[in-house]
Protein backbone atom coordinates (compact mmCIF):
# COMPACT_ATOMS: atom_id res chain seq x y z
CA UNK A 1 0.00 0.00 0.00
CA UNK A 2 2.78 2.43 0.38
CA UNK A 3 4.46 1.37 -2.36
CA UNK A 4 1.19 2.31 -4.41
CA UNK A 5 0.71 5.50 -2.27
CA UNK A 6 4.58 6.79 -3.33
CA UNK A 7 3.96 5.96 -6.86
CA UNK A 8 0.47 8.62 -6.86
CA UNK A 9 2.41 11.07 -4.81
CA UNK A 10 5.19 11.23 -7.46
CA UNK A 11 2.67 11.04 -10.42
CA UNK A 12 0.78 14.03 -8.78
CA UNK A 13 4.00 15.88 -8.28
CA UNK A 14 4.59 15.79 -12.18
CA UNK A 15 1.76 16.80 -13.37
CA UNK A 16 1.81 20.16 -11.14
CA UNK A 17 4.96 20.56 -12.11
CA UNK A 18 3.96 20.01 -15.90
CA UNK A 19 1.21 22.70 -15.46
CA UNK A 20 3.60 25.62 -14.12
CA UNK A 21 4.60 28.41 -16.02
CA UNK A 22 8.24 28.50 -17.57
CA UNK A 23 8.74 31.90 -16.00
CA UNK A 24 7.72 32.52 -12.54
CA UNK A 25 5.77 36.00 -11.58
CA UNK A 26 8.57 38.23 -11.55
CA UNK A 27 9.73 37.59 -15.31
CA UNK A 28 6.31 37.89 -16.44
CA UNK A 29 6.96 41.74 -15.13
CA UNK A 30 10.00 41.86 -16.80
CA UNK A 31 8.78 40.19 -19.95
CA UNK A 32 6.60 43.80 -20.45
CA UNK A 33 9.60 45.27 -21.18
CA UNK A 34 11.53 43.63 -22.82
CA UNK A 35 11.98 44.88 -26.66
CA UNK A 36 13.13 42.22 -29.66
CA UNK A 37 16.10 44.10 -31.53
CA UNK A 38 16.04 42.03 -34.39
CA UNK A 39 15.64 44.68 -36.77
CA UNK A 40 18.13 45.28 -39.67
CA UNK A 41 19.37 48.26 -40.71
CA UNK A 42 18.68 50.11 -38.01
CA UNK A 43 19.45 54.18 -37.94
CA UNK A 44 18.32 54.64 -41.75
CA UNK A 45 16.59 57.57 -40.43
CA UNK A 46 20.10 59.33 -40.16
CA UNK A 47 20.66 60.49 -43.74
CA UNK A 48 22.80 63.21 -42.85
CA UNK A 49 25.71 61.81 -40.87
CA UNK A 50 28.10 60.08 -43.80
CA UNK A 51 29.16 61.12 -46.82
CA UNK A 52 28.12 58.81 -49.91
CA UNK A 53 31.07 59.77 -51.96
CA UNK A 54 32.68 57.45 -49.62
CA UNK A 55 30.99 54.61 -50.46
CA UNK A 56 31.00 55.02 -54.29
CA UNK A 57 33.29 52.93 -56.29
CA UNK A 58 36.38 54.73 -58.60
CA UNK A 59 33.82 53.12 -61.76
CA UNK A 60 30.86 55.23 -60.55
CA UNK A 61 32.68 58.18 -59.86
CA UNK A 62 34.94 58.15 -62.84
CA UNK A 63 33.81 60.77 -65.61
CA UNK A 64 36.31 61.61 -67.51
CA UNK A 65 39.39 59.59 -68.84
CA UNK A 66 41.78 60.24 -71.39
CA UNK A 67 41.09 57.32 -74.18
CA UNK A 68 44.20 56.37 -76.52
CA UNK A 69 43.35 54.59 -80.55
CA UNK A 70 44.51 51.54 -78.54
CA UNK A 71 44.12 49.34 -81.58
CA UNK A 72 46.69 50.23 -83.76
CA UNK A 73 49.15 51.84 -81.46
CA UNK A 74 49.48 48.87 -79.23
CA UNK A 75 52.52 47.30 -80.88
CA UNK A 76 54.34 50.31 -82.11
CA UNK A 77 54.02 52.14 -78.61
CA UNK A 78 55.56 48.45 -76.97
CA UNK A 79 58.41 48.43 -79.99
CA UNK A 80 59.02 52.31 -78.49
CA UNK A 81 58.55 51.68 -75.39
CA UNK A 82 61.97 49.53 -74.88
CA UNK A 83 63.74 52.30 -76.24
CA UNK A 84 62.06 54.92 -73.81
CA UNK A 85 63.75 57.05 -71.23
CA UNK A 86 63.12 59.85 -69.41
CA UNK A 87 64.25 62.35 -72.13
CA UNK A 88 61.80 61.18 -74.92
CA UNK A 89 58.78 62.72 -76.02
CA UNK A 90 56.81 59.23 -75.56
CA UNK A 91 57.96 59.09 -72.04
CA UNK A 92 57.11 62.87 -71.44
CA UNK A 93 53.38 62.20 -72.97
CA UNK A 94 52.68 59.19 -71.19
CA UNK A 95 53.52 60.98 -67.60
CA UNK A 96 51.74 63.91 -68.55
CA UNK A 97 48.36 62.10 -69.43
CA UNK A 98 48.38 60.14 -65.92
CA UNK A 99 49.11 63.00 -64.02
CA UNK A 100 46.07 64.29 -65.61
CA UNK A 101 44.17 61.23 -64.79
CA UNK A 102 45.15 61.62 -61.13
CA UNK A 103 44.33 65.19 -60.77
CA UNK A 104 40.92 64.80 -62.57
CA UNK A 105 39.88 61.93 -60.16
CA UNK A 106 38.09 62.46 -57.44
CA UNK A 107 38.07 59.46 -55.53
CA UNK A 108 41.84 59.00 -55.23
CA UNK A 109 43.00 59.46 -52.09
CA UNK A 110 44.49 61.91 -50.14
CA UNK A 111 40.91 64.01 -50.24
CA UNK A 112 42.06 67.53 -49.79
CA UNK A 113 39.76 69.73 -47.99
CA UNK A 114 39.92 73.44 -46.28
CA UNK A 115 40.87 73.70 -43.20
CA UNK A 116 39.32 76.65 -40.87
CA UNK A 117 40.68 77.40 -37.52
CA UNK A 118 40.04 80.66 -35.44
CA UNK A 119 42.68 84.03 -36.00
CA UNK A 120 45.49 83.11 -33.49
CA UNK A 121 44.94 85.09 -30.30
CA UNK A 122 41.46 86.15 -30.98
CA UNK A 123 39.59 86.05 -27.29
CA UNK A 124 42.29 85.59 -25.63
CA UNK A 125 43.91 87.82 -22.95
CA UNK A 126 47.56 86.80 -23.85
CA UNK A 127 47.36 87.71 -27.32
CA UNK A 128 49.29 86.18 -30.19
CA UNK A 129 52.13 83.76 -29.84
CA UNK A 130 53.42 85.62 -32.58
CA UNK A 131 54.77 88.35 -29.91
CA UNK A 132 56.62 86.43 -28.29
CA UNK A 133 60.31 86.57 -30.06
CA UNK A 134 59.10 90.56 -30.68
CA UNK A 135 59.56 91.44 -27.06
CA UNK A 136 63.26 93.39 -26.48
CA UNK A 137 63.01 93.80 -22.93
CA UNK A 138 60.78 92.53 -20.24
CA UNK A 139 61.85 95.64 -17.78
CA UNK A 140 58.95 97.59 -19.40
CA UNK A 141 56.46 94.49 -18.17
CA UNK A 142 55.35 94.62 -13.98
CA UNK A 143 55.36 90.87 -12.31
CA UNK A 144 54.18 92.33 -9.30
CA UNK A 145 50.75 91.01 -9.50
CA UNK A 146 52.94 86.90 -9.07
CA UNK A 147 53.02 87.84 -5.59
CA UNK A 148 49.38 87.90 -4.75
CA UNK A 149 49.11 84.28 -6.24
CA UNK A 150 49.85 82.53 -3.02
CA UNK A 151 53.00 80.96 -1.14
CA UNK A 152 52.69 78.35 -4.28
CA UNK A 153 54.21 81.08 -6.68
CA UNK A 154 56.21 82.84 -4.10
CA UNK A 155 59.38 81.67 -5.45
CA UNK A 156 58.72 82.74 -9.00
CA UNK A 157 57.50 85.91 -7.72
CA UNK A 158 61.16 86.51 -6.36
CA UNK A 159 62.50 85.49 -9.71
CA UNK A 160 60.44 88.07 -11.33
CA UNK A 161 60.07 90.79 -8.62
CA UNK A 162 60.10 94.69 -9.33
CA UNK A 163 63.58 94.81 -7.39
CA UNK A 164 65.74 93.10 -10.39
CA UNK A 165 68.70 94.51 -11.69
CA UNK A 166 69.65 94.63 -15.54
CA UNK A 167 72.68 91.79 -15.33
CA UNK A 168 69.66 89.01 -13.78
């Protein structure tokens, strides 16, 4: 008989434990907020924070290239071209038309671009740094003002005290 009571106890047990929730109370409060990120290409709203011409290829961007009458020219311009140097007119063309190339192209790198920084010294009380080597004398200039700094700057407030000679 106890044999046969166990055996409903532990049937009983499973099937209550077949009839709870996976998550307990307290995930079910969670689960409200949780959000599914499984979207892709997120942040296409934000047109205006690359630049395109960056993602162009040289094909796309290329407009303009010099074109050569390849057909016929191809074996005299190899015959000429073992007898090239740096003094021939050949030679001379043929580095003139690719620095043409590489001026004209836009998406070879380095991409220049203007630079604008402030005037040098604007806003500021010290003025340009450009003064600096202009200065003949600092006698004219009054370091008194060191000494109300505190005892951290006393010592360079002695170095540049009213009281010094020419010869310091």
């Amino acid at each position: 008989i106890s044999s046969v009571f166990f055996l409903a106890v532990v049937t009983i047990r499973q099937q209550q434990q077949q009839q709870k929730p996976l998550f307990s109370e307290k995930m079910e409060e969670f689960g409200e907020n949780i959000v599914s990120y499984d979207d892709e290409g997120g942040g296409e709203e934000d047109t205006e924070a690359f630049d395109i011409s960056a993602l162009r290829t040289r094909t796309v961007m290329r407009t303009h290239k010099p074109r050569k009458k390849v057909a016929s020219e191809i074996q005299s311009l190899y015959r000429q071209s073992l007898q090239v140097g740096p003094d021939s007119a050949i030679f001379r063309q043929f580095i003139s038309e690719k620095l043409e190339e590489a001026n004209t192209d836009p998406s070879v790198p380095p991409y220049d671009s203007l630079q604008t920084y402030a005037f040098e010294g604007t806003g500021s009380l010290a003025g340009s740094l450009s003064s600096l080597g202009s200065t003949t004398s600092d006698m004219d200039q009054s370091y008194d003002y060191l000494a109300d700094w505190g005892p951290h700057f006393k010592q360079l407030a002695g170095m540049y005290s009213s009281h010094r000679t020419v010869g310091d």
